[in-house]
Protein backbone atom coordinates (compact mmCIF):
# COMPACT_ATOMS: atom_id res chain seq x y z
CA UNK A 1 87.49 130.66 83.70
CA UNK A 2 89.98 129.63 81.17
CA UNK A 3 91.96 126.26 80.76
CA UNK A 4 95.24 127.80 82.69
CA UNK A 5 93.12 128.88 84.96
CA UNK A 6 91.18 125.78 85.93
CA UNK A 7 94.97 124.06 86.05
CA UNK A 8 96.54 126.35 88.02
CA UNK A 9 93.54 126.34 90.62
CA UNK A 10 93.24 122.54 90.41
CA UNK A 11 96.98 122.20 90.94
CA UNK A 12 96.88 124.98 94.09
CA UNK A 13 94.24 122.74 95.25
CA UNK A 14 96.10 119.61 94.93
CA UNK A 15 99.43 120.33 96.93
CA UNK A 16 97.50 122.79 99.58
CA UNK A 17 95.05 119.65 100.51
CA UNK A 18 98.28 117.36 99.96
CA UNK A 19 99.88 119.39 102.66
CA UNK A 20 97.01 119.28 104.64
CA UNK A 21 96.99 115.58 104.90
CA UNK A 22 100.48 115.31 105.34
CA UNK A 23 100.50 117.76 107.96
CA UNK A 24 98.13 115.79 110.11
CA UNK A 25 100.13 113.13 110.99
CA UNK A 26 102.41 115.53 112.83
CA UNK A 27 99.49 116.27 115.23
CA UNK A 28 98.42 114.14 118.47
CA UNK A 29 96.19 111.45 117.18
CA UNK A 30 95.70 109.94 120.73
CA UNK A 31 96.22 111.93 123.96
CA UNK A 32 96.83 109.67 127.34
CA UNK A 33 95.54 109.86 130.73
CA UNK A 34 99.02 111.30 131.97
CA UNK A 35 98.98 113.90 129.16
CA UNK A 36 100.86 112.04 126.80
CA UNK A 37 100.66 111.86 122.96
CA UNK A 38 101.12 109.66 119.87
CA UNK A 39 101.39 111.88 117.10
CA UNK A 40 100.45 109.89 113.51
CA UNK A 41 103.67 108.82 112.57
CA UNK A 42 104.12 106.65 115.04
CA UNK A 43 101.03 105.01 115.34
CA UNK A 44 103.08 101.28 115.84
CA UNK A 45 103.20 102.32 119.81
CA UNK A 46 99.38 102.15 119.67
CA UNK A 47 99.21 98.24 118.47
CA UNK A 48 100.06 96.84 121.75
CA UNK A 49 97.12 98.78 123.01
CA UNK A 50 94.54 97.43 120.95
CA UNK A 51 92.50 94.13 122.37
CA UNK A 52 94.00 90.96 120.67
CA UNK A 53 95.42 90.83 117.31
CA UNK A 54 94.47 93.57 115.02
CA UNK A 55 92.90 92.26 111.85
CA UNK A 56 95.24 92.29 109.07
CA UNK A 57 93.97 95.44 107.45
CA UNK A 58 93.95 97.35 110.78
CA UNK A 59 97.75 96.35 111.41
CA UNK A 60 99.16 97.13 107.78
CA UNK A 61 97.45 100.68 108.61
CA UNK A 62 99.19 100.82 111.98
CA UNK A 63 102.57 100.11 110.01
CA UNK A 64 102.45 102.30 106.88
CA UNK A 65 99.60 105.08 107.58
CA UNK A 66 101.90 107.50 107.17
CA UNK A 67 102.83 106.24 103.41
CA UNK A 68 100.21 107.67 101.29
CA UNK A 69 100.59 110.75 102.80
CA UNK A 70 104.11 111.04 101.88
CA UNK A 71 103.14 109.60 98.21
CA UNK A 72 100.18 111.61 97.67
CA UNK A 73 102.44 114.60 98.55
CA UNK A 74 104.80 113.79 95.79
CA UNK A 75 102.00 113.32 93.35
CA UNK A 76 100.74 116.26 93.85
CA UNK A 77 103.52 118.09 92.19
CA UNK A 78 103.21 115.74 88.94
CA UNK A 79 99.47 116.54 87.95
CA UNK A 80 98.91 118.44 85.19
CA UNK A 81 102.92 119.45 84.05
CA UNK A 82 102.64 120.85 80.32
CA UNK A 83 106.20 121.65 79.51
CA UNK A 84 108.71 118.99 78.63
CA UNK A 85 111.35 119.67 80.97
CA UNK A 86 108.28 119.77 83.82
CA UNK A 87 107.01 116.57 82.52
CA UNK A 88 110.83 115.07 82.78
CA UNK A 89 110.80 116.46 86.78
CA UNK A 90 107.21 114.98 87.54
CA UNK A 91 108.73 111.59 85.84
CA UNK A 92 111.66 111.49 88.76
CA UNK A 93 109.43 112.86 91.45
CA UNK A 94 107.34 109.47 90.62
CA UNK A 95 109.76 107.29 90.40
CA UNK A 96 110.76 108.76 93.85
CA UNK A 97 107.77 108.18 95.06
CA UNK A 98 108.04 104.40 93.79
CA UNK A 99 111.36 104.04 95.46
CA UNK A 100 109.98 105.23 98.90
CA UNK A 101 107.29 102.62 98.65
CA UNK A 102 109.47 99.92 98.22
CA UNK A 103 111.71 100.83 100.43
CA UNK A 104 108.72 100.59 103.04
CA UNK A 105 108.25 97.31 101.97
CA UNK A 106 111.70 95.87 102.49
CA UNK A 107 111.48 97.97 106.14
CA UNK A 108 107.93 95.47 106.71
CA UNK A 109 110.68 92.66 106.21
CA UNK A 110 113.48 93.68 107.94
CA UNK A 111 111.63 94.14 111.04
CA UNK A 112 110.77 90.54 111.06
CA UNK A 113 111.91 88.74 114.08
CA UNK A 114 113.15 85.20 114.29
CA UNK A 115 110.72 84.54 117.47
CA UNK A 116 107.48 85.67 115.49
CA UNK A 117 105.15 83.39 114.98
CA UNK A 118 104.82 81.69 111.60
CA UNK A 119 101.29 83.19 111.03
CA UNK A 120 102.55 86.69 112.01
CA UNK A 121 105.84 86.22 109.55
CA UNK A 122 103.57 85.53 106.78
CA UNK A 123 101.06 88.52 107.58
CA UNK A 124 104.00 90.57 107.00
CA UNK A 125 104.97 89.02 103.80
CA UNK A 126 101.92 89.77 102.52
CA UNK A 127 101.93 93.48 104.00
CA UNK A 128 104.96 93.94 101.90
CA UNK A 129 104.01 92.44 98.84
CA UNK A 130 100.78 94.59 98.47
CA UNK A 131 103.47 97.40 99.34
CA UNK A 132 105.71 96.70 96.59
CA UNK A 133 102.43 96.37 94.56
CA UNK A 134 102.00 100.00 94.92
CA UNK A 135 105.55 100.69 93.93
CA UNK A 136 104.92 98.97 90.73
CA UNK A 137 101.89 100.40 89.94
CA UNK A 138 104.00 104.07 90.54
CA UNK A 139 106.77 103.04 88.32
CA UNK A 140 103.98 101.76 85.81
CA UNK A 141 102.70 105.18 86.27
CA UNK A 142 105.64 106.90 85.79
CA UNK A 143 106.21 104.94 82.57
CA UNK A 144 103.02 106.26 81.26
CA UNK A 145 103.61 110.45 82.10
CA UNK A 146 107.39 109.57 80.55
CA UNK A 147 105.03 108.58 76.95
CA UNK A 148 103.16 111.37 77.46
CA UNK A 149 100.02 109.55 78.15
CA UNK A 150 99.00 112.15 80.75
CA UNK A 151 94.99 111.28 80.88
CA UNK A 152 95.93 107.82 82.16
CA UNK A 153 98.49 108.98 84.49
CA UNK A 154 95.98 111.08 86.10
CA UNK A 155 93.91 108.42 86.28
CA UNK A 156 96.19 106.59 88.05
CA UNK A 157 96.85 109.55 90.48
CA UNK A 158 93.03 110.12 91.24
CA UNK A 159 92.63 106.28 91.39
CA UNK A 160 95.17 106.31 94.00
CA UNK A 161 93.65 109.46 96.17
CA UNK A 162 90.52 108.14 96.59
CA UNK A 163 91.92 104.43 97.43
CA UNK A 164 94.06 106.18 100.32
CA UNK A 165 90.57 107.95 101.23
CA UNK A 166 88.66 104.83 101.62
CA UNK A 167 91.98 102.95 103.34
CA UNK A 168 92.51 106.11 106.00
CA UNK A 169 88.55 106.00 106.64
CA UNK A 170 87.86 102.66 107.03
CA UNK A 171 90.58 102.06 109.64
CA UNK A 172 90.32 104.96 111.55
CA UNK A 173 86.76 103.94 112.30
CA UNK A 174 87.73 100.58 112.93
CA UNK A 175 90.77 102.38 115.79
CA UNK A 176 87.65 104.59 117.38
CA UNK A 177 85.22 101.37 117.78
CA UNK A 178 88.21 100.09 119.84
CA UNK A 179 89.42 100.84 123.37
CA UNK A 180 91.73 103.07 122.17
CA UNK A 181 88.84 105.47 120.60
CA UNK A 182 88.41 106.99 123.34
CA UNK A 183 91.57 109.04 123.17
CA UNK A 184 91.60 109.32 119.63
CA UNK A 185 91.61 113.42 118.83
CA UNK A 186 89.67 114.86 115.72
CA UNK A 187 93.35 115.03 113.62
CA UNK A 188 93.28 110.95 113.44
CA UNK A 189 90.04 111.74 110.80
CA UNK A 190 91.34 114.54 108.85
CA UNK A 191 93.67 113.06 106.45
CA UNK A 192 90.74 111.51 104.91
CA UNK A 193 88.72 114.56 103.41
CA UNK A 194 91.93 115.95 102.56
CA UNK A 195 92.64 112.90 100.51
CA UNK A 196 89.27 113.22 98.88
CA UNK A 197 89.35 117.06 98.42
CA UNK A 198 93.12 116.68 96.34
CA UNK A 199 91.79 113.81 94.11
CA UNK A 200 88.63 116.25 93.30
CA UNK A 201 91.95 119.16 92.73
CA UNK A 202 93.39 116.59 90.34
CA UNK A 203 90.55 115.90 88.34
CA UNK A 204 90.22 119.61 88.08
CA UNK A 205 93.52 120.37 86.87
CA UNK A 206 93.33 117.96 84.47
CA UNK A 207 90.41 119.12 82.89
CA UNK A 208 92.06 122.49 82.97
CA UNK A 209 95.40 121.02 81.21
CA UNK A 210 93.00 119.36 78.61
CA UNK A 211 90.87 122.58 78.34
CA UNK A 212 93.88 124.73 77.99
CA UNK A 213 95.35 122.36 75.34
CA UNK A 214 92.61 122.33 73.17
CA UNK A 215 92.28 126.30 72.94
CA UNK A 216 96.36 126.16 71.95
CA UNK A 217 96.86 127.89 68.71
CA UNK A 218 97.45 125.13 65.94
CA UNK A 219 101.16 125.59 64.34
CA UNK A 220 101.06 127.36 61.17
CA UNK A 221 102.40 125.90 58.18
CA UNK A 222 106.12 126.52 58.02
CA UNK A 223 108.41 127.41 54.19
CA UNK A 224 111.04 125.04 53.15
CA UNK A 225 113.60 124.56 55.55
CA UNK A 226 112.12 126.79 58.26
CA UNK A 227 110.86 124.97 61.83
CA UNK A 228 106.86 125.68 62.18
CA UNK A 229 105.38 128.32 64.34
CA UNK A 230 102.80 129.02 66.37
CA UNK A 231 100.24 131.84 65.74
């Protein structure tokens, strides 16, 4: 297979398995005695049913689990962009993608109630400070596809994947050794291996882009006053 070819199958890869885990949390993730469902985005009406206080990882997850989804689907359309005006795109879509993570975090904060404890005000602090930490890290991100520094950006994309894999995974399995496991449905699992399936697309479009950019033609030497050209 060629460069372009490795890209465009890495990039396929990427959004299909983007979609995949996106798509996921619009499926019944816990089914009730009665026949009723809580589908994945709205995973905050299954809090009150778990024993205690949820540990602090557990809760943010029961807040935001929906978020990487809705970055990594974004991302997924940045990987890999050759041309500049495709570059220039992937740069907004980021910076999109920053803006939706922050405004998360200032939703963590306005749902803060005056009543709350003082230990459960400051858990959500924290929740959206390590939110707004993302959204930093994507604008930083952003800055670095806007210079054209596309192997770190990557990086940073496939960095980001498998974090979401490990944060999806680990909590899930924490929700099924619960009370509530016991109505979790398969779909609460998925949106893990399809996090770990588009970071291995990324890396494979990347080494596609980089494969493909290395077999470009070099310009050829251009007369006086003429712009160079490619053979």
């Amino acid at each position: 297979m060629t460069g372009i070819s490795v890209r465009r199958a890495g990039r396929l890869g990427l959004v299909l398995f983007a979609l995949v885990a996106f798509g996921m949390f619009l499926l019944p993730w816990f089914r009730g005695d009665r026949g009723e469902v809580v589908i994945g985005l709205d995973l905050t009406y299954v809090g009150p049913e778990v024993p205690g206080t949820p540990n602090p990882l557990t809760q943010y997850f029961l807040e935001l689990a929906p978020l990487p989804a809705y970055v990594g689907l974004l991302l997924a359309f940045t990987v890999a962009v050759r041309r500049r005006w495709a570059r220039i795109v992937a740069v907004v879509i980021v910076v999109l993608a920053a803006a939706l993570t922050a405004a998360s975090a200032a939703a963590l904060l306005a749902g803060v109630a005056d009543y709350w404890e003082p230990a459960e005000v400051r858990r959500y602090r924290l929740f959206a400070l390590v939110t707004v930490a993302l959204a930093v890290l994507l604008l930083a991100a952003a800055g670095t596809l806007a210079l054209g520094l596309r192997q770190v950006y990557h990086g940073v994309v496939v960095a980001l994947l498998l974090a979401f894999t490990a944060f999806h995974l680990v909590n899930v399995a924490i929700l099924a050794g619960q009370a509530v496991g016991e109505r979790m449905t398969p779909a609460a699992w998925l949106p893990a291996p399809a996090y770990l399936l588009a970071a291995g697309c990324a890396v494979l479009a990347a080494i596609g882009a980089a494969l493909a950019e290395r077999s470009e033609p070099a310009a050829a030497p251009a007369p006086p006053g003429q712009p160079a050209v490619r053979a």
